[in-house]
Protein backbone atom coordinates (compact mmCIF):
# COMPACT_ATOMS: atom_id res chain seq x y z
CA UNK A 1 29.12 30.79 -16.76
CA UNK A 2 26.28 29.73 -18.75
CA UNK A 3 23.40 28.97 -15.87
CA UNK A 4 21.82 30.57 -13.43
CA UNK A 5 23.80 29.16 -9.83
CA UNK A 6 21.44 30.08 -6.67
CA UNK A 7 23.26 30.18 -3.44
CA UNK A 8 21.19 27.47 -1.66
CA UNK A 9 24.01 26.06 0.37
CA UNK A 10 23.75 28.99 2.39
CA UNK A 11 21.19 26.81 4.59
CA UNK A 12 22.89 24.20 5.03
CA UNK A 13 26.18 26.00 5.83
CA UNK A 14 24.33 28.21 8.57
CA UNK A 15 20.31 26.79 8.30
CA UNK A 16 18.73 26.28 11.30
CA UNK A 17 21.22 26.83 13.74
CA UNK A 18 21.80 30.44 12.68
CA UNK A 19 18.28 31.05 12.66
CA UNK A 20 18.24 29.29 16.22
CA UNK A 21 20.53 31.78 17.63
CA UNK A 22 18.86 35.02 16.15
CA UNK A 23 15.57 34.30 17.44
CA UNK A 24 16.21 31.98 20.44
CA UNK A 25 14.84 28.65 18.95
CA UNK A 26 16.26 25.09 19.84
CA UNK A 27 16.63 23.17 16.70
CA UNK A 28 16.68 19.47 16.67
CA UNK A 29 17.07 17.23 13.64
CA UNK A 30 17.43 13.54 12.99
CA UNK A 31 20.70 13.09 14.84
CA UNK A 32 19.04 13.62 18.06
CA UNK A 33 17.38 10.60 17.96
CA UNK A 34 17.27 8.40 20.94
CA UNK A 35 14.70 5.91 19.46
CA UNK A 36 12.27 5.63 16.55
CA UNK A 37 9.10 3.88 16.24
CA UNK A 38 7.26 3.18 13.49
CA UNK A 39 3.21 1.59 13.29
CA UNK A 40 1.33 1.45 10.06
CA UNK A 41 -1.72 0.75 8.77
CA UNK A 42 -2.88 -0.66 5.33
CA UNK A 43 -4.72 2.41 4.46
CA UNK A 44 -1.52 5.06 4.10
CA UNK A 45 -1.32 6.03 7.12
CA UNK A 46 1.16 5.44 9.86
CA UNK A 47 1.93 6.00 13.89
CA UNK A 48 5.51 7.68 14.31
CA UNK A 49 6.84 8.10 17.38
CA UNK A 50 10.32 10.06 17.75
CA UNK A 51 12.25 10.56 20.51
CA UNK A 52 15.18 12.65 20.86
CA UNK A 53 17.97 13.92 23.59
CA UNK A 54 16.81 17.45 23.89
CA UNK A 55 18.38 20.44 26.09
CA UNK A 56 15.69 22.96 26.76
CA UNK A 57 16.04 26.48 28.46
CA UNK A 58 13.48 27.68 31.37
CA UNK A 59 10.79 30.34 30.37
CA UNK A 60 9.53 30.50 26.70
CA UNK A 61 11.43 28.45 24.31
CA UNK A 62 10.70 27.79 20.36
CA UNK A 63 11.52 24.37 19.63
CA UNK A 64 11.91 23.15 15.77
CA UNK A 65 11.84 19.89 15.34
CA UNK A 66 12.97 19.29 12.14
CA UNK A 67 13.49 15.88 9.84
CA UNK A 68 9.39 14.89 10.53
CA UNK A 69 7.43 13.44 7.65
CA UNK A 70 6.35 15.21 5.26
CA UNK A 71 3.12 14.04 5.31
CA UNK A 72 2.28 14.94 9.31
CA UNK A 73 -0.94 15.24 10.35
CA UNK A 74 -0.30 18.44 12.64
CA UNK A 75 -3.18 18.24 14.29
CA UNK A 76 -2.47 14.80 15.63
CA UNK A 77 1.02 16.02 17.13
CA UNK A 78 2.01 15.18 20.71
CA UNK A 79 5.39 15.95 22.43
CA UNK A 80 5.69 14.22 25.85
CA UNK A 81 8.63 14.09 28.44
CA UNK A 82 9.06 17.06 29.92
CA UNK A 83 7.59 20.11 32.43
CA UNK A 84 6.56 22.24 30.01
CA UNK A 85 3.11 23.99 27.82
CA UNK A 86 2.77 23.69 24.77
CA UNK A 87 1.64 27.14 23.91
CA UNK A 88 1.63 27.20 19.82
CA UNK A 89 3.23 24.98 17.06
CA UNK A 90 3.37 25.44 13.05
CA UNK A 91 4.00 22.49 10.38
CA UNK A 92 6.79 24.50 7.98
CA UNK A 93 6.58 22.01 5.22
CA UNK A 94 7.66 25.03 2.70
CA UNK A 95 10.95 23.30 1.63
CA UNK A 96 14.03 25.29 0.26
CA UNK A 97 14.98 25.27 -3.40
CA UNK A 98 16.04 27.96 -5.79
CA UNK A 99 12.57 28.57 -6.97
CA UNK A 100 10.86 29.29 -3.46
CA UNK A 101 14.25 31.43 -2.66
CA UNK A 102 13.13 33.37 -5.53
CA UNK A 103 9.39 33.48 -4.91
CA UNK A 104 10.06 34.89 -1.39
CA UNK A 105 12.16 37.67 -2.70
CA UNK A 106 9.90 39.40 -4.34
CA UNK A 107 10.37 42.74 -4.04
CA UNK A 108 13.64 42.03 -2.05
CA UNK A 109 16.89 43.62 -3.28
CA UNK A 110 19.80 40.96 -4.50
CA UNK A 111 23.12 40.98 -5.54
CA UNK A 112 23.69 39.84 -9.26
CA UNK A 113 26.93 38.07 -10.13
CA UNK A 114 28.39 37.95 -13.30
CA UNK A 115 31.47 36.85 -14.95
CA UNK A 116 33.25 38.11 -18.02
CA UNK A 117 33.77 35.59 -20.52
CA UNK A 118 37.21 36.80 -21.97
CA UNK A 119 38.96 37.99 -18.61
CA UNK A 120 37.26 36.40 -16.10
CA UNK A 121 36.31 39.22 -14.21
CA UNK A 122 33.79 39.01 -11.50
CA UNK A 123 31.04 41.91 -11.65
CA UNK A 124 28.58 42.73 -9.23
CA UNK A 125 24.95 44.56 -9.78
CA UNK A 126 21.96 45.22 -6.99
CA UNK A 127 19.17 43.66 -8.74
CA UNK A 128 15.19 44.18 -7.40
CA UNK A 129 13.26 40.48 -7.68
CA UNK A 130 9.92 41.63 -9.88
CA UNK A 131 8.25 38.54 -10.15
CA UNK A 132 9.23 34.55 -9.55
CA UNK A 133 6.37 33.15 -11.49
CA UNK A 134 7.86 30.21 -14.25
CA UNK A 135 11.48 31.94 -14.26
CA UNK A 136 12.45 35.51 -12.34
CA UNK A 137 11.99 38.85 -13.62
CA UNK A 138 14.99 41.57 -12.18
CA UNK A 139 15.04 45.04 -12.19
CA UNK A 140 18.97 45.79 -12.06
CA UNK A 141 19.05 49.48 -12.69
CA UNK A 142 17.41 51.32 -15.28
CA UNK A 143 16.70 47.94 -17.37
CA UNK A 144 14.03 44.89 -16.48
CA UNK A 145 15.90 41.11 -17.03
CA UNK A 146 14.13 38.10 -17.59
CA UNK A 147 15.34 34.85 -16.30
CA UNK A 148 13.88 31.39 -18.25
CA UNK A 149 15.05 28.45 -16.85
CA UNK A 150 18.70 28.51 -16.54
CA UNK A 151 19.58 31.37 -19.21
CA UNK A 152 21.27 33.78 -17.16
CA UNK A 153 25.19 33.99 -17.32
CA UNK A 154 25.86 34.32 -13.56
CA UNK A 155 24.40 34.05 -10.09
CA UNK A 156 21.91 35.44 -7.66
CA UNK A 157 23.65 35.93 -4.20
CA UNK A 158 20.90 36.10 -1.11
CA UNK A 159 21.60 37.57 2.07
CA UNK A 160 19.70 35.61 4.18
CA UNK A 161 17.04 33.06 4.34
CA UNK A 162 13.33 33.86 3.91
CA UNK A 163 11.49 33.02 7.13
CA UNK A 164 9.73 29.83 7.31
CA UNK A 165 12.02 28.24 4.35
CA UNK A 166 13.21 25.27 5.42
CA UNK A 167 15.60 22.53 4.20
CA UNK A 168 13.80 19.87 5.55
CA UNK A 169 10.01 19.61 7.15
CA UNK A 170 10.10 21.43 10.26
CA UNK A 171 7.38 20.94 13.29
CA UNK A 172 7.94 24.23 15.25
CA UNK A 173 6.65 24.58 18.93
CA UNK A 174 6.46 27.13 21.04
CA UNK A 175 6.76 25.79 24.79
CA UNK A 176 6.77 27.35 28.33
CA UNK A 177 9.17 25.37 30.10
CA UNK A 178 9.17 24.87 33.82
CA UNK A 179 13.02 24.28 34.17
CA UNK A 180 15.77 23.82 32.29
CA UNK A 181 16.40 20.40 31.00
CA UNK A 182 18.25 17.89 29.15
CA UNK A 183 16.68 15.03 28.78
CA UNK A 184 13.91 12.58 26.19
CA UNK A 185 11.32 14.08 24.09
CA UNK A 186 8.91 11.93 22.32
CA UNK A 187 7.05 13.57 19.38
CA UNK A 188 4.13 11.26 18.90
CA UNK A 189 2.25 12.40 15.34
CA UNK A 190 -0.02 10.39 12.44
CA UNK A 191 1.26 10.92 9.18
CA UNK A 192 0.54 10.16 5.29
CA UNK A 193 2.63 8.07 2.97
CA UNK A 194 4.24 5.59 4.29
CA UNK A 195 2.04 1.92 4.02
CA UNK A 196 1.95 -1.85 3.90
CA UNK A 197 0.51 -4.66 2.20
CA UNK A 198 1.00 -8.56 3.13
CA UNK A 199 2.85 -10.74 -0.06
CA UNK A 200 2.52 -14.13 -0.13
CA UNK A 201 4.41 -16.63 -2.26
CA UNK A 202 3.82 -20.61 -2.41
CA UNK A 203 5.14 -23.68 -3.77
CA UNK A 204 2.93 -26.64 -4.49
CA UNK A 205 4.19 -29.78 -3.76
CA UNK A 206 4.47 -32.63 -6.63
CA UNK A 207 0.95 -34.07 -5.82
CA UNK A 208 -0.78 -30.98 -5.22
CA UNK A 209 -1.58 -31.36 -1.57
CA UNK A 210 0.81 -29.62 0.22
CA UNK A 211 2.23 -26.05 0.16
CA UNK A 212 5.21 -23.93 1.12
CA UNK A 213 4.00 -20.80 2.31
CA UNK A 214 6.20 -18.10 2.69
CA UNK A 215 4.47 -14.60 3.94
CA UNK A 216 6.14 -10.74 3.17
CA UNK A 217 5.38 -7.91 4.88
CA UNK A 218 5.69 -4.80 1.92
CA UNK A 219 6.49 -1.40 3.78
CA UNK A 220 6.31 1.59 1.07
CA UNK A 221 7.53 4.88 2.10
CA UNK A 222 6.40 8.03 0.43
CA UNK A 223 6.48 10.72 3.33
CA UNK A 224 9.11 12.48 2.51
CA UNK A 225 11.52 11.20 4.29
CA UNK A 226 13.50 8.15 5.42
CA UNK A 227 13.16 6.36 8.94
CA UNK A 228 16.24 4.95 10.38
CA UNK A 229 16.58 2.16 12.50
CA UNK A 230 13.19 2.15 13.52
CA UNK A 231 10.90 -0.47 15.65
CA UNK A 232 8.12 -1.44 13.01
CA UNK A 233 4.90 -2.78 13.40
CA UNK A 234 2.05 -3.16 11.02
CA UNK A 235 -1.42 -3.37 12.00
CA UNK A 236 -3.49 -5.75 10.18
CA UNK A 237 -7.25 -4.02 9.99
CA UNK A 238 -9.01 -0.92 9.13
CA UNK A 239 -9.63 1.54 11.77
CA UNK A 240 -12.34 3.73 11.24
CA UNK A 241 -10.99 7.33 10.13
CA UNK A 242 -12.82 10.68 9.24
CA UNK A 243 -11.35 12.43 6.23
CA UNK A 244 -10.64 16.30 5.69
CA UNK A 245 -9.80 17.66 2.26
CA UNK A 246 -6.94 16.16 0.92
CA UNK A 247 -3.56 18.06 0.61
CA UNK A 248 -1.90 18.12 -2.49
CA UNK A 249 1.48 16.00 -1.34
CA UNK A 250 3.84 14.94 -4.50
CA UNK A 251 4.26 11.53 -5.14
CA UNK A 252 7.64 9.58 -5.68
CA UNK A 253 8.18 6.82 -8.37
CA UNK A 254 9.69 4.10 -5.96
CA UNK A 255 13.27 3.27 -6.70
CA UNK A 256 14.42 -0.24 -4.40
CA UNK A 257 13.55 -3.07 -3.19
CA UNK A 258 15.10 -4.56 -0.13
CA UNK A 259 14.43 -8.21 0.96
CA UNK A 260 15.95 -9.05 4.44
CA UNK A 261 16.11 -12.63 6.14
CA UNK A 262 13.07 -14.79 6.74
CA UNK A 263 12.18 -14.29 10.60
CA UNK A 264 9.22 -14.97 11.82
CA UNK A 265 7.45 -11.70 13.19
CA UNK A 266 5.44 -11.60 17.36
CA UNK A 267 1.34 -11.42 16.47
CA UNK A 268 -1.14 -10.20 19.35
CA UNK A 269 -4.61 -8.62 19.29
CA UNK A 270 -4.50 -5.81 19.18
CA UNK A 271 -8.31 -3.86 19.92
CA UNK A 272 -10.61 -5.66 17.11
CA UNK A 273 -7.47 -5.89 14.95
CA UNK A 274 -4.13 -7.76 14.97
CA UNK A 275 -0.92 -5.96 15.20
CA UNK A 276 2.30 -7.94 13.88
CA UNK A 277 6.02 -6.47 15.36
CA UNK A 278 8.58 -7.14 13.11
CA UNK A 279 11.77 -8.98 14.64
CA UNK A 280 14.63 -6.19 15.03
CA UNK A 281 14.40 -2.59 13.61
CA UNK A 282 14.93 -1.68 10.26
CA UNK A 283 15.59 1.26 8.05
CA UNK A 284 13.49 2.11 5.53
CA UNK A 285 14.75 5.22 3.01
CA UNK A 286 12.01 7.71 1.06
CA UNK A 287 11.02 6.37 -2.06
CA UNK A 288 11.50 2.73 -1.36
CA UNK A 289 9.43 0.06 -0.76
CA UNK A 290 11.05 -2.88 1.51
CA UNK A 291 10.09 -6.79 2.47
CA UNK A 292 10.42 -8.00 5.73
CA UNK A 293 9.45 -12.07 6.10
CA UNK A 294 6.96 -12.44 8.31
CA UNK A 295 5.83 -15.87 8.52
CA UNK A 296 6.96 -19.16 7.19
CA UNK A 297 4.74 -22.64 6.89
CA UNK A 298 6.16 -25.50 4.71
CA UNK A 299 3.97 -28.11 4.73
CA UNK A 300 0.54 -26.54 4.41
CA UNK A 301 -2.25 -28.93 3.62
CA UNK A 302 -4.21 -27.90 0.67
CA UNK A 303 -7.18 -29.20 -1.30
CA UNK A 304 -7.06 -28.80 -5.40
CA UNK A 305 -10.62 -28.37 -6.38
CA UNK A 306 -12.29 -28.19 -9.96
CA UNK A 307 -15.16 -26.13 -10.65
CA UNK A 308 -17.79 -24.74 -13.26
CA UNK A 309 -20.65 -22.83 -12.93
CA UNK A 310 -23.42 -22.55 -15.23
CA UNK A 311 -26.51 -19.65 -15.19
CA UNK A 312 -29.04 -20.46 -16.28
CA UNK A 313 -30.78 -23.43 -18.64
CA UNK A 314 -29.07 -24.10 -22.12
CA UNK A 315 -26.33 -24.82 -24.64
CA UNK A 316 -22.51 -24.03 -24.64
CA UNK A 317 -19.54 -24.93 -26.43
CA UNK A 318 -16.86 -26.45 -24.38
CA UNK A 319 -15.51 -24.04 -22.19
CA UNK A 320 -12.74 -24.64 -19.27
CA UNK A 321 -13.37 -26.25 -15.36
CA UNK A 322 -11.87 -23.26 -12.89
CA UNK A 323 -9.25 -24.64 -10.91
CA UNK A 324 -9.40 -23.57 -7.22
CA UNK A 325 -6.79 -24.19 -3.96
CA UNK A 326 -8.36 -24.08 -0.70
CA UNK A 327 -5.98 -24.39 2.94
CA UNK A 328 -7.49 -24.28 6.25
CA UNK A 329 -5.80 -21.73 8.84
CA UNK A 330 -5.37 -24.17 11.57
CA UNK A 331 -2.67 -25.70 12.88
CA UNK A 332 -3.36 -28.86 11.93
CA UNK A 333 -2.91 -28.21 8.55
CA UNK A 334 0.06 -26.55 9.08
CA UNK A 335 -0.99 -22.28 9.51
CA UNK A 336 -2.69 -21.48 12.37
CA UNK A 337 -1.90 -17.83 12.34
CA UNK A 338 -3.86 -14.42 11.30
CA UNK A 339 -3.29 -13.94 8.14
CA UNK A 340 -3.29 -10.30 6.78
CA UNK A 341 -5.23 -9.66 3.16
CA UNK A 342 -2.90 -9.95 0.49
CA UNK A 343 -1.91 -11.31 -2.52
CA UNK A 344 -0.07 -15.17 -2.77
CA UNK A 345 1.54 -15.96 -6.24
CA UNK A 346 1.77 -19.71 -6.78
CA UNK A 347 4.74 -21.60 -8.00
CA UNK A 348 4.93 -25.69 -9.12
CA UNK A 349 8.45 -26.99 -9.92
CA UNK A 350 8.20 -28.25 -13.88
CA UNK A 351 9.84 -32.22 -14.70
CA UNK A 352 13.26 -30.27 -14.39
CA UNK A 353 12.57 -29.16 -10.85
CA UNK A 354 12.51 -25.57 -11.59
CA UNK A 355 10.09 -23.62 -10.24
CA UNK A 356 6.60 -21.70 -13.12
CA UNK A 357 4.85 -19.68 -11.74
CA UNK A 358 0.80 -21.03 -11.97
CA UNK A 359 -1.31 -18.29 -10.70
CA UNK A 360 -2.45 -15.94 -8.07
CA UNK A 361 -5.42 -14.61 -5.81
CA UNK A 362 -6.22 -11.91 -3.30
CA UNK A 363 -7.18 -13.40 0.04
CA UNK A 364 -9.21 -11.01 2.80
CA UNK A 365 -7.62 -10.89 6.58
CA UNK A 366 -8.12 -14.27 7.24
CA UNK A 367 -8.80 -15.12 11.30
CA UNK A 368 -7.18 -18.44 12.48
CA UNK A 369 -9.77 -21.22 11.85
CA UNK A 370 -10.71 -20.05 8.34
CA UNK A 371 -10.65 -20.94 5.20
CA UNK A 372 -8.54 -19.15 2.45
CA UNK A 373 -9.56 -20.16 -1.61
CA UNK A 374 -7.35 -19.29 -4.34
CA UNK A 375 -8.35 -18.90 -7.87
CA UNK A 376 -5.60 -20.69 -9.57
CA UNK A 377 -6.74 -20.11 -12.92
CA UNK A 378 -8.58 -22.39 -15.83
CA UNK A 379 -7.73 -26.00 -16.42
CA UNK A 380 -6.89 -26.71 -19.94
CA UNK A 381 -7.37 -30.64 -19.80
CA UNK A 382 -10.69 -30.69 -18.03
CA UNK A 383 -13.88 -28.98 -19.79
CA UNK A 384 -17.44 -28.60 -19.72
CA UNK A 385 -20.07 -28.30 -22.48
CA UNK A 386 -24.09 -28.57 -22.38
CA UNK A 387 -27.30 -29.43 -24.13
CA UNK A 388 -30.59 -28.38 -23.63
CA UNK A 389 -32.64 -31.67 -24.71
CA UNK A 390 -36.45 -30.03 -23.57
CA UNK A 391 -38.14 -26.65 -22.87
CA UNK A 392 -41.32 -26.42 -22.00
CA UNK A 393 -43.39 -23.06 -21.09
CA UNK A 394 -46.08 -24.00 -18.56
CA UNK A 395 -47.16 -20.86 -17.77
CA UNK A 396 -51.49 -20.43 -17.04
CA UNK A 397 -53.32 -17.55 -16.26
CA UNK A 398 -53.82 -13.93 -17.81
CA UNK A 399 -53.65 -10.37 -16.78
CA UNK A 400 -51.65 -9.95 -13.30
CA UNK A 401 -52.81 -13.46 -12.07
CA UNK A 402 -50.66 -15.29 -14.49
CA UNK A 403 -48.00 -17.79 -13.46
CA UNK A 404 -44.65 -17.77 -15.73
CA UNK A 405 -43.43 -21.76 -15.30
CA UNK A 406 -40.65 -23.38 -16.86
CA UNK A 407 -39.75 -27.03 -17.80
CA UNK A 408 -36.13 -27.52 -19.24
CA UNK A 409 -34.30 -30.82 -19.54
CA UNK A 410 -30.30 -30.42 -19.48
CA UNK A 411 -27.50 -32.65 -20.31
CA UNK A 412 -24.04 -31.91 -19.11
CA UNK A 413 -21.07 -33.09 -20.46
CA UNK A 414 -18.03 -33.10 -18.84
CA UNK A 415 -14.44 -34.53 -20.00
CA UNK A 416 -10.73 -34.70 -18.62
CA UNK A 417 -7.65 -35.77 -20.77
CA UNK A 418 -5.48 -36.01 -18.07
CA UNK A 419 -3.52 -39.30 -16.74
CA UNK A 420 -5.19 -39.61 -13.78
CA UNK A 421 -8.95 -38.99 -12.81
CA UNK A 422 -10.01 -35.80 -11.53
CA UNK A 423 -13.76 -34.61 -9.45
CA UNK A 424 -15.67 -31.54 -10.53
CA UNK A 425 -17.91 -29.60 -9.11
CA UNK A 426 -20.83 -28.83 -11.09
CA UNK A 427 -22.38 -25.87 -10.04
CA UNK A 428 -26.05 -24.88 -11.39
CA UNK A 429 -27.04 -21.38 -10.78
CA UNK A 430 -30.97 -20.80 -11.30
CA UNK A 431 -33.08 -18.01 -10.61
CA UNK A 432 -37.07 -17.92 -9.47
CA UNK A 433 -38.15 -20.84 -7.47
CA UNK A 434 -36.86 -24.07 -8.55
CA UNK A 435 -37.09 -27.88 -8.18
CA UNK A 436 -35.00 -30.40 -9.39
CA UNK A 437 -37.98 -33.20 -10.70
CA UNK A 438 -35.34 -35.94 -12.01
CA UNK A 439 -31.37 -36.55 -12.40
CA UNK A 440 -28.86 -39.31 -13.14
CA UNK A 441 -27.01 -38.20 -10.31
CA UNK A 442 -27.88 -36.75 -6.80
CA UNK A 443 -27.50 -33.02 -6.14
CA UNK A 444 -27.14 -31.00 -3.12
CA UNK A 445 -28.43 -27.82 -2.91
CA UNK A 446 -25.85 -24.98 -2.01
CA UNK A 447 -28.10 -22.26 -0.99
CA UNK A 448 -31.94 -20.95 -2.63
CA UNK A 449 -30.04 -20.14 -5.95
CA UNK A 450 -27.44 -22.86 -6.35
CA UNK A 451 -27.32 -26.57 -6.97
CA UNK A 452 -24.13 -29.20 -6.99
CA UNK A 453 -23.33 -31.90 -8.80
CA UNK A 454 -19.71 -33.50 -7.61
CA UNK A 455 -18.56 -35.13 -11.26
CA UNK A 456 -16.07 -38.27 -10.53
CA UNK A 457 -14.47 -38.03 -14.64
CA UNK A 458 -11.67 -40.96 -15.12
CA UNK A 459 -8.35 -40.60 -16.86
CA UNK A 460 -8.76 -39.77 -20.42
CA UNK A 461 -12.28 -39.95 -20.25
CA UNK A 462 -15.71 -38.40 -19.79
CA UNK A 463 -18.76 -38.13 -17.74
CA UNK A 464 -22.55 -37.26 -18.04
CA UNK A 465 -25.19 -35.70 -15.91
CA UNK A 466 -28.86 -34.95 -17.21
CA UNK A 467 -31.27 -33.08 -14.85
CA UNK A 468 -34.71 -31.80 -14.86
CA UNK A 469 -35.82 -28.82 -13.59
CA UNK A 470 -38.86 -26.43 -13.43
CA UNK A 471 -38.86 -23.21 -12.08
CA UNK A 472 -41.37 -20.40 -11.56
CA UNK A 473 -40.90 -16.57 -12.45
């Protein structure tokens, strides 16, 4: 042989149940399941609750629950169902592979295997683990071997598993029990890893004033392990949390994505918060992130909105009008549910009727009678430039009694080469106190820093707005 082969399969050959019958313990893994039920938050952290068909003895009983995340949150453990105390439990989350069976043999005797490359002859050596630290160091008689990587010619035979090495994360309890039963657990625990995010993805209509809204639920799991057939709901909302140190948990590259049918998911309040249960259970594996539909509205009003916004007094080049989508979350214009924070990707079919993608924007959890605004992107037809025609400092006064006043005269230009006429929104950012003394067309004043001119522009051509304003410092 030309590697080093370390008897690992020993656990799963023998594993828990052996250790289960030398020291008394019930084991139960995965396959005991009787239902699974899944809640999780946007901020990486989820509600799992497990039960299982469990057969527990009267009197003192260890219980090790194997096949929980890997992520748990010990301390938020619960196990319900039955007459018994909880008197003790332990998170194992020490996980067997050949390098931790060699790190907990140190010092331990082995049994070195080796076969001869011309006859084939099996040989066998007692070897004393030194050190496991990047490779193995063996004493095997009077002579010290070093182990790098795979470089040995043979195999390391272990007579038993270390305690507390487990093939799987293990939630061990130690229970008094009442009675002896047979019956439902239900391990209730927080855990790490697994998350969601809402997806959104819309389809203008040919006119711009109507959208198909499709809306994704995106469940990532990276606890450690996978959750079969489970009852999921996600929460939209951020409950308050208080933070200990972080543990250092590895992170997975994620490997699949799974898009199931387009079913519309049960909302409901849920505290200050809105909790969204998707439509039948679902499985999702470790490492993967799935997509559930979760909401579907195909004729959502919208508005298509052109802006620019200028700070300050002066001159620019022409530079590009922001396109903006707005849709109101009622059901008059088609919505009228919660919608979680996430991002929606836009799509417009071209002349050939296939769809190009046009943009996309981050909304915030968006309560039913909102408004949502998207940030398409920049409008290449319709643009902006401005003049300063006047500036006049009319500042008086010396020493800390002075008063710094402005006078500026501005001419805005605004153009569209489009075929068909198009409004902007002129938007005038100033600072100080300010007063608009003459314009060629009426304003209306946003808030104390921002003024708006709406712009009607016509097809192919171009519109002008002058202003005066002064503005004290």
């Amino acid at each position: 042989m030309t590697r080093l082969t370390i008897l690992a399969g020993l656990l799963v050959l023998f594993g828990m149940s052996a250790q289960a019958e030398n020291d008394g313990a019930v084991a139960s893994t995965a396959a005991d399941q009787s239902a699974l039920a899944l809640t999780i938050y946007n901020d990486n952290l989820a509600l799992v609750r497990d039960t299982r068909q469990i057969a527990l003895p009267k009197g003192l009983a260890r219980l090790d629950y194997a096949d929980v995340s890997a992520q748990i949150i010990p301390e938020t453990a619960t196990l319900k169902g039955g007459r018994f105390t909880l008197v003790e439990q332990n998170f194992d989350f020490d996980l067997l592979n050949p390098g931790k069976l060699l790190e907990k043999a140190v010092g331990q005797t082995v049994r070195l295997f080796r076969t001869h490359p011309t006859t084939g002859q099996d040989t066998v050596e007692e070897a004393t683990v030194l050190s496991a630290n990047g490779g193995a160091v063996l004493r095997v008689g009077d002579r010290i071997e070093v182990i790098r990587g795979t470089n040995l010619a043979g195999r390391i035979v272990f007579d038993q598993i270390p305690p507390n090495l487990r093939a799987r994360p293990t939630l061990s309890m130690l229970l008094d029990n009442r009675r002896k039963s047979d019956g439902d657990l239900q391990l209730t625990y927080l855990t790490g890893g697994l998350s969601w995010q809402a997806d959104y993805v819309g389809t203008l209509n040919e006119d711009e004033t109507g959208l198909d809204l499709q809306g994704w639920v995106t469940l990532t799991n990276n606890s450690g392990i996978g959750y079969r057939n489970a009852a999921v709901q996600v929460v939209a909302g951020t409950p308050n949390r208080v933070y200990a140190p972080q543990r250092d948990f590895r992170r997975e590259r994620l490997e699949e994505v799974v898009v199931t049918a387009s079913v519309k998911v049960k909302e409901e309040a849920l505290l200050d918060y809105h909790l969204y249960t998707l439509p039948r259970a679902t499985t999702i594996a470790n490492n993967q992130t799935k997509q559930v539909a979760f909401m579907a509205a195909p004729q959502v009003q919208v508005n298509k909105i052109y802006e620019f916004t200028a700070f300050g007094v002066g001159t620019s080049d022409w530079q590009p009008a922001v396109v903006f989508i707005e849709m109101y979350n009622t059901e008059e214009a088609g919505l009228g549910l919660p919608l979680p924070k996430g991002i929606v990707r836009l799509y417009k079919a071209d002349s050939k009727g296939q769809p190009r993608f046009v943009g996309e924007d981050r909304i915030a959890h968006t309560p039913e009678g909102e408004e949502a605004r998207l940030t398409v992107g920049q409008a290449f037809d319709v643009t902006v430039s401005r003049r300063q025609i006047d500036y006049r400092d009319e500042s008086r006064g010396q020493g800390p009694n002075r008063i710094r006043q402005f006078r500026a005269t501005q001419e805005v230009t605004l153009k569209n080469a489009k075929e068909e006429p198009v409004a902007v929104d002129f938007i005038q950012r100033f600072y100080g106190d300010w007063e608009i003394l003459e314009e060629s067309a009426p304003h209306v004043k946003r808030d104390a820093e921002h003024a708006v001119w709406t712009v009607d522009i016509p097809a192919k051509g171009e519109t002008t707005v002058t202003f005066q304003v002064r503005w004290k410092q």
